[in-house]
Protein backbone atom coordinates (compact mmCIF):
# COMPACT_ATOMS: atom_id res chain seq x y z
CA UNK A 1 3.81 -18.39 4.48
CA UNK A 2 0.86 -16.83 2.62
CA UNK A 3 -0.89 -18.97 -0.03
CA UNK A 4 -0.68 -17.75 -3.69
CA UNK A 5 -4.34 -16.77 -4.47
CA UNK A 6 -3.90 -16.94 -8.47
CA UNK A 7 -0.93 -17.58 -10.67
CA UNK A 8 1.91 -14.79 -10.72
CA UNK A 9 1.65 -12.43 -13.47
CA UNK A 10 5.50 -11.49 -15.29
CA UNK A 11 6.11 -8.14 -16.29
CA UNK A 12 5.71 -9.42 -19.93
CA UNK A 13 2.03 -10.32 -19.47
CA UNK A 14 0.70 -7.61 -16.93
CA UNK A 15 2.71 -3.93 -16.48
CA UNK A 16 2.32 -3.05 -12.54
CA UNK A 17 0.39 -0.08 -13.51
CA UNK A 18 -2.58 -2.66 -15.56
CA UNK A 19 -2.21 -4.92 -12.07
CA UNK A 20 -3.02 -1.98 -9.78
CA UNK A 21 -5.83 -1.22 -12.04
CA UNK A 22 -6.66 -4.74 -11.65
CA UNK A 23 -6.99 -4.82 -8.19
CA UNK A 24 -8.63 -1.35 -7.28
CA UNK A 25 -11.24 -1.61 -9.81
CA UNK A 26 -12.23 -5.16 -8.23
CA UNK A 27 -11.05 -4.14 -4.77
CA UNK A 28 -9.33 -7.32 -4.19
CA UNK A 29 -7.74 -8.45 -0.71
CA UNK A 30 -3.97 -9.36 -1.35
CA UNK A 31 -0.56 -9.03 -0.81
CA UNK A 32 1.20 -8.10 -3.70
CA UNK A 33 4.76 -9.54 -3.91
CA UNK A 34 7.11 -7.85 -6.56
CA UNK A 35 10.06 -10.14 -7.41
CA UNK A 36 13.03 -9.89 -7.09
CA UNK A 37 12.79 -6.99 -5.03
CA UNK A 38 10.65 -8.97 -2.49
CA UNK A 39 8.89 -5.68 -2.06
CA UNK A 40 5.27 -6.38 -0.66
CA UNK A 41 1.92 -4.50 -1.82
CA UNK A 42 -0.66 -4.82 1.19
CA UNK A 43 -3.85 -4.32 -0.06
CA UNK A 44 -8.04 -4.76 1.55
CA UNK A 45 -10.89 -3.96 -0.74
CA UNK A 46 -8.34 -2.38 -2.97
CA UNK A 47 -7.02 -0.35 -0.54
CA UNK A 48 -3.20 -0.19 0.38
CA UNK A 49 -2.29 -1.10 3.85
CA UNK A 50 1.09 -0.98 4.22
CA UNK A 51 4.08 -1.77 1.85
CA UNK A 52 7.07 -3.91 3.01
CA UNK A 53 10.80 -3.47 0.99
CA UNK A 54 10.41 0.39 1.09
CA UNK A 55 11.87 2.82 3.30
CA UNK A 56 12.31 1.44 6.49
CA UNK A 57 9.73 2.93 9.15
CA UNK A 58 12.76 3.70 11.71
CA UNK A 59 14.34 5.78 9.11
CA UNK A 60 11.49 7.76 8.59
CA UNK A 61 10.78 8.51 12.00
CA UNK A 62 14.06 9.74 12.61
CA UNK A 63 14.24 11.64 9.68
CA UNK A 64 10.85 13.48 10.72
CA UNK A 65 12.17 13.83 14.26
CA UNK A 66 9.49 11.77 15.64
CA UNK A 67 11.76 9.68 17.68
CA UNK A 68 15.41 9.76 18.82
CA UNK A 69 18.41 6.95 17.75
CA UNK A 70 18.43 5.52 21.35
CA UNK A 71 14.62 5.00 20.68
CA UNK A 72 15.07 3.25 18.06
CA UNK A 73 17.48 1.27 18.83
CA UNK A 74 16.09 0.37 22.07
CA UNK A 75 12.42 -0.38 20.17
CA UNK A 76 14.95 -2.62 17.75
CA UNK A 77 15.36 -4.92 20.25
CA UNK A 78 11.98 -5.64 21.44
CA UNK A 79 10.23 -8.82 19.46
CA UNK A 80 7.30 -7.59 17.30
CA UNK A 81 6.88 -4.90 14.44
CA UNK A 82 8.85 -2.01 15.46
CA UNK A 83 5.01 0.54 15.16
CA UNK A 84 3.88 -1.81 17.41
CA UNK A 85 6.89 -1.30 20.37
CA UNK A 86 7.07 2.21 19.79
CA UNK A 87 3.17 2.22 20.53
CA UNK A 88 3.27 -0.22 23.65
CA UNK A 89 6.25 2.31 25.27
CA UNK A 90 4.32 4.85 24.38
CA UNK A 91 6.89 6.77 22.47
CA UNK A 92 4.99 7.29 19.48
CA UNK A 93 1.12 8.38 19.36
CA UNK A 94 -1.00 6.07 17.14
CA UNK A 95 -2.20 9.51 14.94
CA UNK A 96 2.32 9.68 14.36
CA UNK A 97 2.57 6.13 13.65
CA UNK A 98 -0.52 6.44 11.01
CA UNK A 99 0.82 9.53 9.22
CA UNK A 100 4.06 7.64 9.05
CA UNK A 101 3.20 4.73 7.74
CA UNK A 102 0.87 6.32 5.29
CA UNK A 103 4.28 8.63 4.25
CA UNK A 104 6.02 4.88 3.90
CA UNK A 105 3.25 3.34 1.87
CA UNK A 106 3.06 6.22 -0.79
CA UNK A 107 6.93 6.24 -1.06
CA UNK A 108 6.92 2.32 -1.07
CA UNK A 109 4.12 2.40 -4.40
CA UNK A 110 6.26 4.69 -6.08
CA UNK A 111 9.27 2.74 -5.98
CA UNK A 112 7.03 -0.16 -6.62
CA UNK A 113 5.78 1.64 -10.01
CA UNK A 114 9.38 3.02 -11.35
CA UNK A 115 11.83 -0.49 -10.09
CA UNK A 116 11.81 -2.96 -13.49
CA UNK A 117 9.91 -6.26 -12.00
CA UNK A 118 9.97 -9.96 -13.45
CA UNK A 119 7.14 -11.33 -11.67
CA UNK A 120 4.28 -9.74 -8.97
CA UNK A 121 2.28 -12.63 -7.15
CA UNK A 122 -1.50 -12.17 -5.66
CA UNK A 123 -0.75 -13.57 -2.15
CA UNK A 124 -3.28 -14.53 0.87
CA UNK A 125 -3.32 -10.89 2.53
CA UNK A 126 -2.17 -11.99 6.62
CA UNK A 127 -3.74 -9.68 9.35
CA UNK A 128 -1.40 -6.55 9.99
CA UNK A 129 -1.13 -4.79 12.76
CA UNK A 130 -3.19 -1.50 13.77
CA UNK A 131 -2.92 0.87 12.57
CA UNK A 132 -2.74 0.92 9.01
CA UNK A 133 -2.05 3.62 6.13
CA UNK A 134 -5.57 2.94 4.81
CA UNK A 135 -4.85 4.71 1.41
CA UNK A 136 -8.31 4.70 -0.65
CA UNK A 137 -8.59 2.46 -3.79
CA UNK A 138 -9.30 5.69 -6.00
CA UNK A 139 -6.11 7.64 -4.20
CA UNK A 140 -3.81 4.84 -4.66
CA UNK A 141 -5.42 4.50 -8.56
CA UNK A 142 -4.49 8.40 -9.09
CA UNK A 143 -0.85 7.81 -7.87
CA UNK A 144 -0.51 4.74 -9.47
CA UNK A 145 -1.41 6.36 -12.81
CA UNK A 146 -0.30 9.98 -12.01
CA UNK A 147 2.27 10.30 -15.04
CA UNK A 148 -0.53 7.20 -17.30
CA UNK A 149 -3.68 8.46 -19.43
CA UNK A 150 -6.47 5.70 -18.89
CA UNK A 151 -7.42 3.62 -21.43
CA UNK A 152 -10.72 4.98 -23.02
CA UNK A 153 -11.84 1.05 -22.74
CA UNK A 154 -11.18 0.81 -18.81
CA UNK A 155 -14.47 0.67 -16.88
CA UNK A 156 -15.02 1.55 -13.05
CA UNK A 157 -18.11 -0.14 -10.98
CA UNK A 158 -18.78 3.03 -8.47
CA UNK A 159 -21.57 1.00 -7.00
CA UNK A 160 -23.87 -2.12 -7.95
CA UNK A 161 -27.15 1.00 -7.56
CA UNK A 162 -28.73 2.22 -10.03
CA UNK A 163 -29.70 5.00 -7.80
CA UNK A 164 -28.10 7.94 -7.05
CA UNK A 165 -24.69 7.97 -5.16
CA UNK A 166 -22.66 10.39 -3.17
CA UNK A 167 -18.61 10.58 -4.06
CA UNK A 168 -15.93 10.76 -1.99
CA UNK A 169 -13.74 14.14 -3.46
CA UNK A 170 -10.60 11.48 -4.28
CA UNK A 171 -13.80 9.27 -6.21
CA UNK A 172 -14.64 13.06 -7.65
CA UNK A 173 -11.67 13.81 -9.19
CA UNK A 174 -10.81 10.24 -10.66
CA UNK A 175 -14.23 10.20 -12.47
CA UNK A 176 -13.42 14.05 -13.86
């Protein structure tokens, strides 16, 4: 089991919108576990990873006709994450398994955002499996806060540098 990297925060103290913001802006390495949902935030450098307690992945690669019922149920029965038996049979390409899990991470955060929540705990972030969603810190910030105004006191460290920088267009548009 993960270790508890600081003390859980109740939805009393800390809304799940303020703890995102939390976490981007310092682009913390966690999981993120909502109770009592059990959902799971996976997040490196503030980036989301993967979400557990969501829609399930086999679900959503049926329902994009990516695989077939008989491949997934015969991938069900192999030990291991189900991305990762569908890659090893080579019934999924790793570019479908990305898009797919980057479709089940955005789906999981918005659930995550709307479903009431008595406590969220900062976990030890365990090594997951290739490949990822890899959704940026400033992308996951906009849908995060897509429906929120920011607070005119919130502050965002771009870079340490003094010097000039170059933006990423998601890093554009949050700034604007």
């Amino acid at each position: 089991m993960a270790d508890l990297l600081a003390p859980a925060f109740t939805s009393q103290e800390m809304t799940l919108h303020d703890l995102l913001l939390h976490v981007v802006s310092r682009r913390i390495t966690a999981t993120l576990r909502i109770l009592p949902t059990g959902m799971k935030l996976h997040v490196s450098q503030g980036a989301l990873l993967a979400v557990e307690g969501g829609e399930p992945l086999g679900q959503l690669l049926l329902s994009q006709g990516t695989i077939t019922e008989d491949i997934l149920a015969a991938a069900l029965r192999l030990p291991g994450p189900l991305g990762q038996a569908l890659l090893a049979r080579q019934q999924v390409s790793r570019d479908a398994l990305s898009a797919a899990l980057t479709q089940q991470a955005r789906v999981g955060l918005t659930m995550a955002m709307y479903t009431p929540y008595d406590t969220c705990e900062l976990l030890e972030l365990t090594p997951l499996p290739s490949p990822h969603a890899e959704i940026s810190a400033s992308t996951m910030l906009l849908d995060a806060l897509a429906d929120e105004t920011l607070p005119s006191a919130i502050s965002f460290h771009l870079t340490a540098s003094r010097e000039a920088v170059t933006l990423s267009a998601d890093d554009w548009c949050l700034l604007r």
